[in-house]
C-alpha atoms as a PDB file:
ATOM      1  CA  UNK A   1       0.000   0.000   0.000  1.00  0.00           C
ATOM      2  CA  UNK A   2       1.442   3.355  -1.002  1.00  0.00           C
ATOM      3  CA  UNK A   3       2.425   5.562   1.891  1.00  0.00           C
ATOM      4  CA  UNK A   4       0.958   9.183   2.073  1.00  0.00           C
ATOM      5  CA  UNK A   5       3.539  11.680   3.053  1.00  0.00           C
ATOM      6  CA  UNK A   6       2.318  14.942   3.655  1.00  0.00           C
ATOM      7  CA  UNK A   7       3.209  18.108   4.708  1.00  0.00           C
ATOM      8  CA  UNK A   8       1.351  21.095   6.359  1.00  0.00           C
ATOM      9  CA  UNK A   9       1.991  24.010   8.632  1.00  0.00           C
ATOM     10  CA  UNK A  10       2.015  23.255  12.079  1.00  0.00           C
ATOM     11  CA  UNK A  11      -0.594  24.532  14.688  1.00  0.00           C
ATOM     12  CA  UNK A  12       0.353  25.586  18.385  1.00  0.00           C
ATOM     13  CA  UNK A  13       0.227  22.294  20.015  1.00  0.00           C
ATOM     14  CA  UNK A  14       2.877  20.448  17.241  1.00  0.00           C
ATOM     15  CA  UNK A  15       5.544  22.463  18.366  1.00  0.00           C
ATOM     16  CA  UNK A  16       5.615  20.693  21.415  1.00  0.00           C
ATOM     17  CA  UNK A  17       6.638  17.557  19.399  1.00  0.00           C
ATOM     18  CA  UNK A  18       9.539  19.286  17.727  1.00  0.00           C
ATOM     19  CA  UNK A  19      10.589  20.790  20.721  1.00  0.00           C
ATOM     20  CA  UNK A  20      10.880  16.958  22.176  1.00  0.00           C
ATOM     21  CA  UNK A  21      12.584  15.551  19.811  1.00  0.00           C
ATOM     22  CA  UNK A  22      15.221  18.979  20.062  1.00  0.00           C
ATOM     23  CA  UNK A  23      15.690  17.410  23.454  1.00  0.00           C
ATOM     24  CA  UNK A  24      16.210  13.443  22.606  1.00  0.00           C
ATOM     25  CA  UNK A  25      18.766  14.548  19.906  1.00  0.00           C
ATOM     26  CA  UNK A  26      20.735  16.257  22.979  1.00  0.00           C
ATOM     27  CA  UNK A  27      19.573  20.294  22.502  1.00  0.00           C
ATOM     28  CA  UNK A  28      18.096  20.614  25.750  1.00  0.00           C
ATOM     29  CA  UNK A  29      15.534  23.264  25.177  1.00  0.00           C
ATOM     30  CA  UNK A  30      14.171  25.719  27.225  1.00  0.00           C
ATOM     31  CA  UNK A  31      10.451  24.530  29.254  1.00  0.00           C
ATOM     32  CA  UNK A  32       8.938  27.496  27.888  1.00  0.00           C
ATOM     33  CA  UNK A  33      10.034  27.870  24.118  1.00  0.00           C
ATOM     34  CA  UNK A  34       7.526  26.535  22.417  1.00  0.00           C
ATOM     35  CA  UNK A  35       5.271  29.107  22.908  1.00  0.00           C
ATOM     36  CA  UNK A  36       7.714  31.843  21.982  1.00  0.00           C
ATOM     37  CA  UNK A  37       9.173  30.237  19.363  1.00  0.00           C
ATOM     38  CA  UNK A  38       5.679  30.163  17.271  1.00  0.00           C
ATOM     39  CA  UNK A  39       4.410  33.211  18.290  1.00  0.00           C
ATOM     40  CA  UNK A  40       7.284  34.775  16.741  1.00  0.00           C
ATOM     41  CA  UNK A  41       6.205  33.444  12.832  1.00  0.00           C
ATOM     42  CA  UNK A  42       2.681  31.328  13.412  1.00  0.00           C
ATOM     43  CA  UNK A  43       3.254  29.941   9.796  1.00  0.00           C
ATOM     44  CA  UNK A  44       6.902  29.110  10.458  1.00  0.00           C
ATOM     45  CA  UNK A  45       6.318  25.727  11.544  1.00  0.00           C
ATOM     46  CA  UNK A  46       6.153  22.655   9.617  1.00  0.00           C
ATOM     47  CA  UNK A  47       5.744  19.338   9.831  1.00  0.00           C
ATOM     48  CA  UNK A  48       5.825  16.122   7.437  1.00  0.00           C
ATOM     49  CA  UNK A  49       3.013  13.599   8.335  1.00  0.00           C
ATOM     50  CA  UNK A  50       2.036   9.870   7.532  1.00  0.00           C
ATOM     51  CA  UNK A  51      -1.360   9.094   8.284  1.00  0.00           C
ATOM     52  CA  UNK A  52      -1.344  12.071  10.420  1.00  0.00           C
ATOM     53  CA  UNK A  53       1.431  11.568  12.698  1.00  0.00           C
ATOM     54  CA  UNK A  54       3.425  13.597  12.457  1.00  0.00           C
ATOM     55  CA  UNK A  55       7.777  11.995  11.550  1.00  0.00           C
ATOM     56  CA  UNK A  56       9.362  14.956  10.470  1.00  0.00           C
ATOM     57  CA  UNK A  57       9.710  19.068  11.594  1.00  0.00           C
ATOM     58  CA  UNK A  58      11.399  22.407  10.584  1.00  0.00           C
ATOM     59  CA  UNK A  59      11.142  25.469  10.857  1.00  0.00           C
ATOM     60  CA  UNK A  60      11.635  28.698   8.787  1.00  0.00           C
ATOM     61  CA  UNK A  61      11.399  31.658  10.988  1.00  0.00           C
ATOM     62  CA  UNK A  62      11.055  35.274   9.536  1.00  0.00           C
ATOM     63  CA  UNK A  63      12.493  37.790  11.817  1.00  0.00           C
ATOM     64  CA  UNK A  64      11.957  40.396   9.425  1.00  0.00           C
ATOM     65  CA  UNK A  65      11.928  40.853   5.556  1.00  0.00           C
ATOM     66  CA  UNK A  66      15.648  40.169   4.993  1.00  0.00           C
ATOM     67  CA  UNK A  67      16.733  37.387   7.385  1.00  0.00           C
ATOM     68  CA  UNK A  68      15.459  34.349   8.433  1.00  0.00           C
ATOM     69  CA  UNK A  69      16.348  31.340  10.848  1.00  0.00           C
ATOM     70  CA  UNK A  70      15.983  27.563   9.690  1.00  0.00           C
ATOM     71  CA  UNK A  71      15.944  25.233  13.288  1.00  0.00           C
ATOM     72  CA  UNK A  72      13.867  21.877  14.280  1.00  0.00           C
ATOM     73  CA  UNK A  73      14.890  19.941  10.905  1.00  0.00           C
ATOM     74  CA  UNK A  74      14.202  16.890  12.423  1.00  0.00           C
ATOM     75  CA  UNK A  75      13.149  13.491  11.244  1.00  0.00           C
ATOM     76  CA  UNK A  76      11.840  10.838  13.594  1.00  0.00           C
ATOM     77  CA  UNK A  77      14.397   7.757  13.505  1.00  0.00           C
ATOM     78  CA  UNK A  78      11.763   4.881  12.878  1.00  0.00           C
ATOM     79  CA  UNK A  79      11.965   7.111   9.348  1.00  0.00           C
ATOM     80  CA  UNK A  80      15.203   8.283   8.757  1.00  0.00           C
ATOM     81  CA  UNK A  81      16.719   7.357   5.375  1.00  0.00           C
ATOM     82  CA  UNK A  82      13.895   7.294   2.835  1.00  0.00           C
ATOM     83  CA  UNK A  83      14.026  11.235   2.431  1.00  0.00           C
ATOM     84  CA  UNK A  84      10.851  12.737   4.044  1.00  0.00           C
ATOM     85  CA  UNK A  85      13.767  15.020   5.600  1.00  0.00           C
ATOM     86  CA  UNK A  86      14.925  15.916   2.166  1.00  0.00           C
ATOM     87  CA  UNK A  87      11.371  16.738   0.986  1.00  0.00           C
ATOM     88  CA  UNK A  88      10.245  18.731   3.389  1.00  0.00           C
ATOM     89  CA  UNK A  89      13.868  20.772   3.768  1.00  0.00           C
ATOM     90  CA  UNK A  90      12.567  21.468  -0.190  1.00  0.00           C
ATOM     91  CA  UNK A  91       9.152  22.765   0.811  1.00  0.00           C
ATOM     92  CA  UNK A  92      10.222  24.956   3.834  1.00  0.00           C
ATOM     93  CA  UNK A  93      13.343  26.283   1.429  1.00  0.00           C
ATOM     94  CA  UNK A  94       9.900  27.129  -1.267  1.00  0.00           C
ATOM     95  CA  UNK A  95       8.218  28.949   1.072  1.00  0.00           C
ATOM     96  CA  UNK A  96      11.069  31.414   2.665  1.00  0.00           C
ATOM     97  CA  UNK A  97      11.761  34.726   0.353  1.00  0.00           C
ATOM     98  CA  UNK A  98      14.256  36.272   2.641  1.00  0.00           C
ATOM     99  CA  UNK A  99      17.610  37.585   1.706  1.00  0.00           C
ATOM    100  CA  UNK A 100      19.709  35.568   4.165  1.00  0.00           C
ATOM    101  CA  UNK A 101      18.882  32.115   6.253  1.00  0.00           C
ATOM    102  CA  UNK A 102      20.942  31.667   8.754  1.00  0.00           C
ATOM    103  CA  UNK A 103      21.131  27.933  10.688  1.00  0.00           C
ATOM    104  CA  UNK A 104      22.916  26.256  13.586  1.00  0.00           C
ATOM    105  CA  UNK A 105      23.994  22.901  13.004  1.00  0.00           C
ATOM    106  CA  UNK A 106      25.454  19.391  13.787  1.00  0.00           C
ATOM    107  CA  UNK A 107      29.121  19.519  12.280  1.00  0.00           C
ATOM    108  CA  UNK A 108      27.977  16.045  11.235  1.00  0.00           C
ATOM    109  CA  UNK A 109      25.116  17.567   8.878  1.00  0.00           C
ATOM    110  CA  UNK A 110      27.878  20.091   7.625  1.00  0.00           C
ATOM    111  CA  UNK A 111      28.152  18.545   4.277  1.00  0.00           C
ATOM    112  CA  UNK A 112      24.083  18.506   3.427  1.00  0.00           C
ATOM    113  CA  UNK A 113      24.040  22.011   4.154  1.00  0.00           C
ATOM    114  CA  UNK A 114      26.577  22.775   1.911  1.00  0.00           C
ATOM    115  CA  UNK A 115      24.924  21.106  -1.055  1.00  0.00           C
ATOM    116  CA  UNK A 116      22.127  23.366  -0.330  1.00  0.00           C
ATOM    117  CA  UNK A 117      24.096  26.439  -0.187  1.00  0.00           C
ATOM    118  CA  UNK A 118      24.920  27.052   3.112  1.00  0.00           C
ATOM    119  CA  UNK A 119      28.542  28.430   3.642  1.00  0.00           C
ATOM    120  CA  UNK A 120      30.165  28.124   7.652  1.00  0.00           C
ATOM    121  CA  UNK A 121      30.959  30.999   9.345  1.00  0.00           C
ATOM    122  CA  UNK A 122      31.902  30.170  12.987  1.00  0.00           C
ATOM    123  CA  UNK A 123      31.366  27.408  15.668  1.00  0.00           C
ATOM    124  CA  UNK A 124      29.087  27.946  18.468  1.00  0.00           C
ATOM    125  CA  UNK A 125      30.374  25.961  21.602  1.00  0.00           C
ATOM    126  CA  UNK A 126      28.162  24.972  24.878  1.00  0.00           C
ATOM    127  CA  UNK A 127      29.984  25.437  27.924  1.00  0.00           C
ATOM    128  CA  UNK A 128      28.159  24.226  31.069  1.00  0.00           C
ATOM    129  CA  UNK A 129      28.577  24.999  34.450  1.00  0.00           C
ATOM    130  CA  UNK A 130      27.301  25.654  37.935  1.00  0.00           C
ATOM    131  CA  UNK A 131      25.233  28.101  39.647  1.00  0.00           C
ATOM    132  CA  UNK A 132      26.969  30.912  41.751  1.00  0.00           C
ATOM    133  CA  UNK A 133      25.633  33.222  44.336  1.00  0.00           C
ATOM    134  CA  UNK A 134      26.997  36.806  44.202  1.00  0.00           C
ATOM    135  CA  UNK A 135      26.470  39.590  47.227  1.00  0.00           C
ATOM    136  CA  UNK A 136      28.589  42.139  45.614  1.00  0.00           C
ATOM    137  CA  UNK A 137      26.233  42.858  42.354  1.00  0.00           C
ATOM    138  CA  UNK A 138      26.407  45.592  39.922  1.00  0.00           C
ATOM    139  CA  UNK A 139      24.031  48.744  40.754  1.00  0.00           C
ATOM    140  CA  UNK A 140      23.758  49.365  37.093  1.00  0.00           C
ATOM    141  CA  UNK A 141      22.146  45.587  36.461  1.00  0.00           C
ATOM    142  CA  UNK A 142      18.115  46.158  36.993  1.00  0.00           C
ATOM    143  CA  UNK A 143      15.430  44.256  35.535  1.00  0.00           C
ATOM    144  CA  UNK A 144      14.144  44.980  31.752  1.00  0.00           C
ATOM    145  CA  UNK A 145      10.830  45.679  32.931  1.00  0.00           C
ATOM    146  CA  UNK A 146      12.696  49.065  35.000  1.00  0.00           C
ATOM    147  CA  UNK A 147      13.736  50.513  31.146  1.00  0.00           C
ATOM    148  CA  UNK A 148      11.492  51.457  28.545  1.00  0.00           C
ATOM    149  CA  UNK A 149      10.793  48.098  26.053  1.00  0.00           C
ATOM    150  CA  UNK A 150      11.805  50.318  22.959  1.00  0.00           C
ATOM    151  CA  UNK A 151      15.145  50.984  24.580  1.00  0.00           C
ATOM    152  CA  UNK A 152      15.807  47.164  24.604  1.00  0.00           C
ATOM    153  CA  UNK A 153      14.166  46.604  21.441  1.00  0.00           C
ATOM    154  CA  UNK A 154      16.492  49.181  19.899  1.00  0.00           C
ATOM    155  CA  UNK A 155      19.616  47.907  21.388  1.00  0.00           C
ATOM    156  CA  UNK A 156      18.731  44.411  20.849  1.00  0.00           C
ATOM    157  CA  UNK A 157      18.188  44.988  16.894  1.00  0.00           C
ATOM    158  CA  UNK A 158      21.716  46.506  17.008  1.00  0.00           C
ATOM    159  CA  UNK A 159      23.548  43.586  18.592  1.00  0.00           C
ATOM    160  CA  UNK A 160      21.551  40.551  17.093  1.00  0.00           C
ATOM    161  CA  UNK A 161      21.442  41.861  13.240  1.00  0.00           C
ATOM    162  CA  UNK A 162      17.782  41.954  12.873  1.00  0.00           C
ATOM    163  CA  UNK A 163      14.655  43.320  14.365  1.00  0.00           C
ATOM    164  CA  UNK A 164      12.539  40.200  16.284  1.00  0.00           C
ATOM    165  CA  UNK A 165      10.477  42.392  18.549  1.00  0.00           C
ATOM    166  CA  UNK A 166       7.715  40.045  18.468  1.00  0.00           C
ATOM    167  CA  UNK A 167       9.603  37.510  19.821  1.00  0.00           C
ATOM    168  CA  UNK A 168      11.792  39.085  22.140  1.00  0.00           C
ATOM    169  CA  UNK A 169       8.828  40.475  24.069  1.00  0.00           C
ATOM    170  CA  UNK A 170       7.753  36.764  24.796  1.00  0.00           C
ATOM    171  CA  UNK A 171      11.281  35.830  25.452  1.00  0.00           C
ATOM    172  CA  UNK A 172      11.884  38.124  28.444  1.00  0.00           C
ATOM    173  CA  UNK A 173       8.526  37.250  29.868  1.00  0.00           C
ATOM    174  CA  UNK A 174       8.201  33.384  30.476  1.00  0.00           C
ATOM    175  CA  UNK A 175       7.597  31.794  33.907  1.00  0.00           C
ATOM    176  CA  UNK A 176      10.884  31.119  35.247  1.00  0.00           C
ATOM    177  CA  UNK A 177      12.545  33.552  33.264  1.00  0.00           C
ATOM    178  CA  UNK A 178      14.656  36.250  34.562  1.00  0.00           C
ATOM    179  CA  UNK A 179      16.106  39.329  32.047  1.00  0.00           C
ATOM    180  CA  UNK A 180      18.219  41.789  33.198  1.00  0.00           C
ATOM    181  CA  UNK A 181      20.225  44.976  31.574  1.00  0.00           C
ATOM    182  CA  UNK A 182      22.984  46.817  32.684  1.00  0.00           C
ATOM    183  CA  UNK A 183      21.504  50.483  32.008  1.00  0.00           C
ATOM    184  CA  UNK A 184      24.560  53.533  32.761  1.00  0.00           C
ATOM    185  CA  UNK A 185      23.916  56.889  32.140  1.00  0.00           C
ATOM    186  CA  UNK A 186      20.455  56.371  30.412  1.00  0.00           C
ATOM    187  CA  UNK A 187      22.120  53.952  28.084  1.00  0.00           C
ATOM    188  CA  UNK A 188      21.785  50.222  27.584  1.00  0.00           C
ATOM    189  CA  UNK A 189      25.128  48.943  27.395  1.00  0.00           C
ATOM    190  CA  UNK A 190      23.672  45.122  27.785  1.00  0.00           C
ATOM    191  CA  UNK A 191      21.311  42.426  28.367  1.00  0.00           C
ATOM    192  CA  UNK A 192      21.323  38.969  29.395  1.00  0.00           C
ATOM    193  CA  UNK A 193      18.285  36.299  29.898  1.00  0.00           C
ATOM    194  CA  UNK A 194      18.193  33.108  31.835  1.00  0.00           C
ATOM    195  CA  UNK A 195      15.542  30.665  31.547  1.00  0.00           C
ATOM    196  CA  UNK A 196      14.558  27.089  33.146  1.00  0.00           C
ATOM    197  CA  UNK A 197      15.024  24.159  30.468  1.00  0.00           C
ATOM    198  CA  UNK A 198      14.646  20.206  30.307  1.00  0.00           C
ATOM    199  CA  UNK A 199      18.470  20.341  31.852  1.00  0.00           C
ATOM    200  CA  UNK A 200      19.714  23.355  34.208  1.00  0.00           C
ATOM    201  CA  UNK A 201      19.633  26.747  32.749  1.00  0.00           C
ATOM    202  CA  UNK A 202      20.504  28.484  30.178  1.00  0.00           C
ATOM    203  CA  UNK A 203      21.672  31.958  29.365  1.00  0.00           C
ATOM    204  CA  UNK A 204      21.069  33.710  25.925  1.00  0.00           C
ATOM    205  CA  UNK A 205      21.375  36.016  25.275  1.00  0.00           C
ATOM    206  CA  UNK A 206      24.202  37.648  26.525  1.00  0.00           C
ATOM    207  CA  UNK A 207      24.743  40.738  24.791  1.00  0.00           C
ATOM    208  CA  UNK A 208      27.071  42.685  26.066  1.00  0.00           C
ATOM    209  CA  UNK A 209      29.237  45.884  25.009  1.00  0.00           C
ATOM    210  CA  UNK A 210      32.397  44.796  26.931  1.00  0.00           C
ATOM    211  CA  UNK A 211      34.064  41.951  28.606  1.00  0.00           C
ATOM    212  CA  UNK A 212      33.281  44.066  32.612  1.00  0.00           C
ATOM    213  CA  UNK A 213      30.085  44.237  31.567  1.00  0.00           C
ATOM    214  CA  UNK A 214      28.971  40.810  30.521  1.00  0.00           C
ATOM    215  CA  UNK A 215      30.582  39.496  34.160  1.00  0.00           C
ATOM    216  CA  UNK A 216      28.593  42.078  35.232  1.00  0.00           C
ATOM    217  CA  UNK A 217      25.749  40.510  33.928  1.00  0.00           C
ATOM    218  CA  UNK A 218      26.286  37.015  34.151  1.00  0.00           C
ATOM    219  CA  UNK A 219      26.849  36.723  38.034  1.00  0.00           C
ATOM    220  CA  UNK A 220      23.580  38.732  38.074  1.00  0.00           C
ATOM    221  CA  UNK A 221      21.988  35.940  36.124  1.00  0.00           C
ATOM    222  CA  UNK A 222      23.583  32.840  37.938  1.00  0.00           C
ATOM    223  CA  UNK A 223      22.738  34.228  41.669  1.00  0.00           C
ATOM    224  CA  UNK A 224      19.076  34.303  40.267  1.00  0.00           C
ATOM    225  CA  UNK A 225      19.225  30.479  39.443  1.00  0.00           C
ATOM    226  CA  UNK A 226      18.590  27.997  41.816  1.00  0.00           C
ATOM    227  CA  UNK A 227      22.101  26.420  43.984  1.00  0.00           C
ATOM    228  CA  UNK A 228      24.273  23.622  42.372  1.00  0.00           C
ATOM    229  CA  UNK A 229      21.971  23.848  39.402  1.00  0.00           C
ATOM    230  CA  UNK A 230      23.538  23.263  35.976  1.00  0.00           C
ATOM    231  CA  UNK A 231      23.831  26.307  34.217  1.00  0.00           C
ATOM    232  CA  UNK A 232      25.164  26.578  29.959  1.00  0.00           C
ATOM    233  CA  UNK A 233      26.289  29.586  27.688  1.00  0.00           C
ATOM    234  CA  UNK A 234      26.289  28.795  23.927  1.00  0.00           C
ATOM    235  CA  UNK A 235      29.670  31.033  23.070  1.00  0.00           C
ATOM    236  CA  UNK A 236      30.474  32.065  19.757  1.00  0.00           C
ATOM    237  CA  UNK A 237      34.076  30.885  18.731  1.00  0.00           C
ATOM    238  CA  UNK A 238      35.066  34.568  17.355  1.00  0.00           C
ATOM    239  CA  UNK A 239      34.882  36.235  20.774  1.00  0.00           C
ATOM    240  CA  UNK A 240      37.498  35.208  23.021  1.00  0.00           C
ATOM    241  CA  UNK A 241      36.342  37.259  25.864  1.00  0.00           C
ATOM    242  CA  UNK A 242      33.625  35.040  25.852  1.00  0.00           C
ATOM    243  CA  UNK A 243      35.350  32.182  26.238  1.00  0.00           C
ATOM    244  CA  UNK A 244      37.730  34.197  29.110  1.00  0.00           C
ATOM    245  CA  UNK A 245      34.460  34.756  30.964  1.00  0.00           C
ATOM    246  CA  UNK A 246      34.040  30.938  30.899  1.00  0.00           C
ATOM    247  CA  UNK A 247      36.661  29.911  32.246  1.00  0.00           C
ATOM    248  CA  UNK A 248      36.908  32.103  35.074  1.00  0.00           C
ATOM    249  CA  UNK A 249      33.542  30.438  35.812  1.00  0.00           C
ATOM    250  CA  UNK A 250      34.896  26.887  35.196  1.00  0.00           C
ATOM    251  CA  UNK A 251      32.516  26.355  32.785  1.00  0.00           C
ATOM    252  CA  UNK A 252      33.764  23.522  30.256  1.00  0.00           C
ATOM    253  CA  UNK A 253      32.583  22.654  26.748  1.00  0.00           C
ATOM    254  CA  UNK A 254      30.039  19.788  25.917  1.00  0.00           C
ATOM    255  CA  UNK A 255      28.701  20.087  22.426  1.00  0.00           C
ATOM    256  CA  UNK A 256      29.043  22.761  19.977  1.00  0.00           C
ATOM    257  CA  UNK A 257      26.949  23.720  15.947  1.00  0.00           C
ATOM    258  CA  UNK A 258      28.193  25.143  13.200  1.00  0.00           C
ATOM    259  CA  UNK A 259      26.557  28.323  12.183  1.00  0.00           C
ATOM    260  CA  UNK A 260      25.772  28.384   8.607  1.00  0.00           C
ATOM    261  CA  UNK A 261      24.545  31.019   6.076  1.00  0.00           C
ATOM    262  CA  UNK A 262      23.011  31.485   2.390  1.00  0.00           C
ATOM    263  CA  UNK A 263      22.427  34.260   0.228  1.00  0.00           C
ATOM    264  CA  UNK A 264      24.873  36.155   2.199  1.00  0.00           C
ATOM    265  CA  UNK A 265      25.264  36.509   6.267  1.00  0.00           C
ATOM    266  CA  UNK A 266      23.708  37.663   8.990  1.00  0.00           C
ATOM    267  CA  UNK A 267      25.744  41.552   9.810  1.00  0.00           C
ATOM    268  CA  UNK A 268      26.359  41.122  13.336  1.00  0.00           C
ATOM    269  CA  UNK A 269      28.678  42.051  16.027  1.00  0.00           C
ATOM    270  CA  UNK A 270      29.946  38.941  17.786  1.00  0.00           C
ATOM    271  CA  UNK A 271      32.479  40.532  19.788  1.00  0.00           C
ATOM    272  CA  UNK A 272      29.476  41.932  21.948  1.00  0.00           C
ATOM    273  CA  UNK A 273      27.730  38.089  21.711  1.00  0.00           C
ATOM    274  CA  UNK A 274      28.513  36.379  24.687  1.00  0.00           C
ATOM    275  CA  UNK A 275      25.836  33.938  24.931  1.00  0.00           C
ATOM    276  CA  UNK A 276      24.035  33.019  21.552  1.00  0.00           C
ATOM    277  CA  UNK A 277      20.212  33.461  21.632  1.00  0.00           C
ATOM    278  CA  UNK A 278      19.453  29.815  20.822  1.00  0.00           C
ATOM    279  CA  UNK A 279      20.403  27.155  18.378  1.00  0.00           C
ATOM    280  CA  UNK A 280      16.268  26.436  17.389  1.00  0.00           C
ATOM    281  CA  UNK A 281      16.266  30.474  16.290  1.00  0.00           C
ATOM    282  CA  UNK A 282      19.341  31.978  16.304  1.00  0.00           C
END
């Protein structure tokens, strides 16, 4: 009997499947992404079905009109091999008229994406360690709800390449969520989220115009995060103050992407990245 693969836009409630299988493949999403994550591009989201079940997932995320983010390309292992992946990668590629796509990953899947072409342009490494508790914080580090929203919006857009206001209102708003800025002199000179996932916590961002300022902010972030409790920063090879930060924190490296671009690349200042956003959006 023939086999009827099809493929469709997902609703609200299939995201949940492609965030679970982010986790089984070792990703270790956040509790709360989901939500964000299609509420940033509602017809994003797609998934490749067989008697509607759903055994493969992408997404194709417009941020705005001239960059977009390609994450969750995922198919389920039971069909691996007999290119559902491959058909739906097509589709999703169809449907996304933006200048530049950017991706994160596997160094294993390297070669596919070049076929389709995607060109490298750095290494994104996970370091993980452990909570901290801090007495002597920062005055300057206050909450993002204290500053205007358009401030952060604004200095956000700067630092990440693109504008994603949509989604980085629902970002810095999750339960179990904590977002912080370092605000001097009526300026934002940083940001930094933490939120609860499957494993730990994890920061990203962590924008940040200098090294002070991103210790600043991260030993903000880690006193707000339960004790003992496993804590990861997805660095960006180019910025060795980054990985400085790190290791003053004896955090240690346990998996790393590759981040890959087409149609050009994504204009951004990575020595102020020290914590990517995420790997599912960039």
């Amino acid at each position: 009997m023939a086999v009827h693969y099809r493929i469709r836009r997902m609703r609200r409630e299939d995201v949940e499947v492609a965030v679970e299988w982010a986790y089984e493949e070792g990703w270790n999403p956040g509790l709360y992404d989901a939500g964000v994550f299609y509420q940033t591009d509602p017809s994003g989201f797609w998934a490749g079905t067989i008697d509607g079940e759903i055994i493969s997932t992408m997404s194709g995320v417009r941020y705005d009109p001239g960059y977009g983010f390609l994450g969750f390309f995922i198919t389920h292992p039971d069909y691996r091999g007999r290119g559902y992946g491959s058909r739906l990668w097509e589709t999703v590629h169809e449907q996304m008229e933006t200048d530049v796509l950017g991706l994160d990953g596997a160094p294993a899947q390297q070669a596919f994406y070049k076929r389709a072409g995607y060109r490298p342009s750095h290494r994104n490494i996970r370091h993980e360690g452990v909570s901290e508790h801090f007495s002597d914080l920062d005055p300057h580090i206050v909450n993002v709800t204290h500053i205007p929203f358009d401030r952060l919006d604004m200095y956000d857009r700067r630092r990440f390449g693109a504008r994603r206001t949509r989604f980085l209102r629902g970002w810095i708003s999750r339960p179990g969520t904590h977002a912080l800025t370092c605000f001097k002199d009526g300026d934002v000179c940083g940001y930094g989220v933490v939120r609860p996932c499957r494993e730990g916590f994890k920061i990203g961002p962590l924008f940040a115009d200098s090294e002070p300022v991103a210790e600043m902010l991260y030993r903000a972030l880690v006193t707000r995060v339960h004790p003992d409790e496993p804590v990861f920063l997805d660095i960006p090879e180019p910025n060795p103050a980054a990985f400085r930060l790190a290791d003053r924190h004896r955090m240690k490296p346990v998996f790393e992407t590759v981040r890959m671009y087409r149609n050009g690349t994504l204009e951004a200042p990575l020595n102020n990245w020290f914590g990517v956003t995420s790997f599912e959006l960039g």
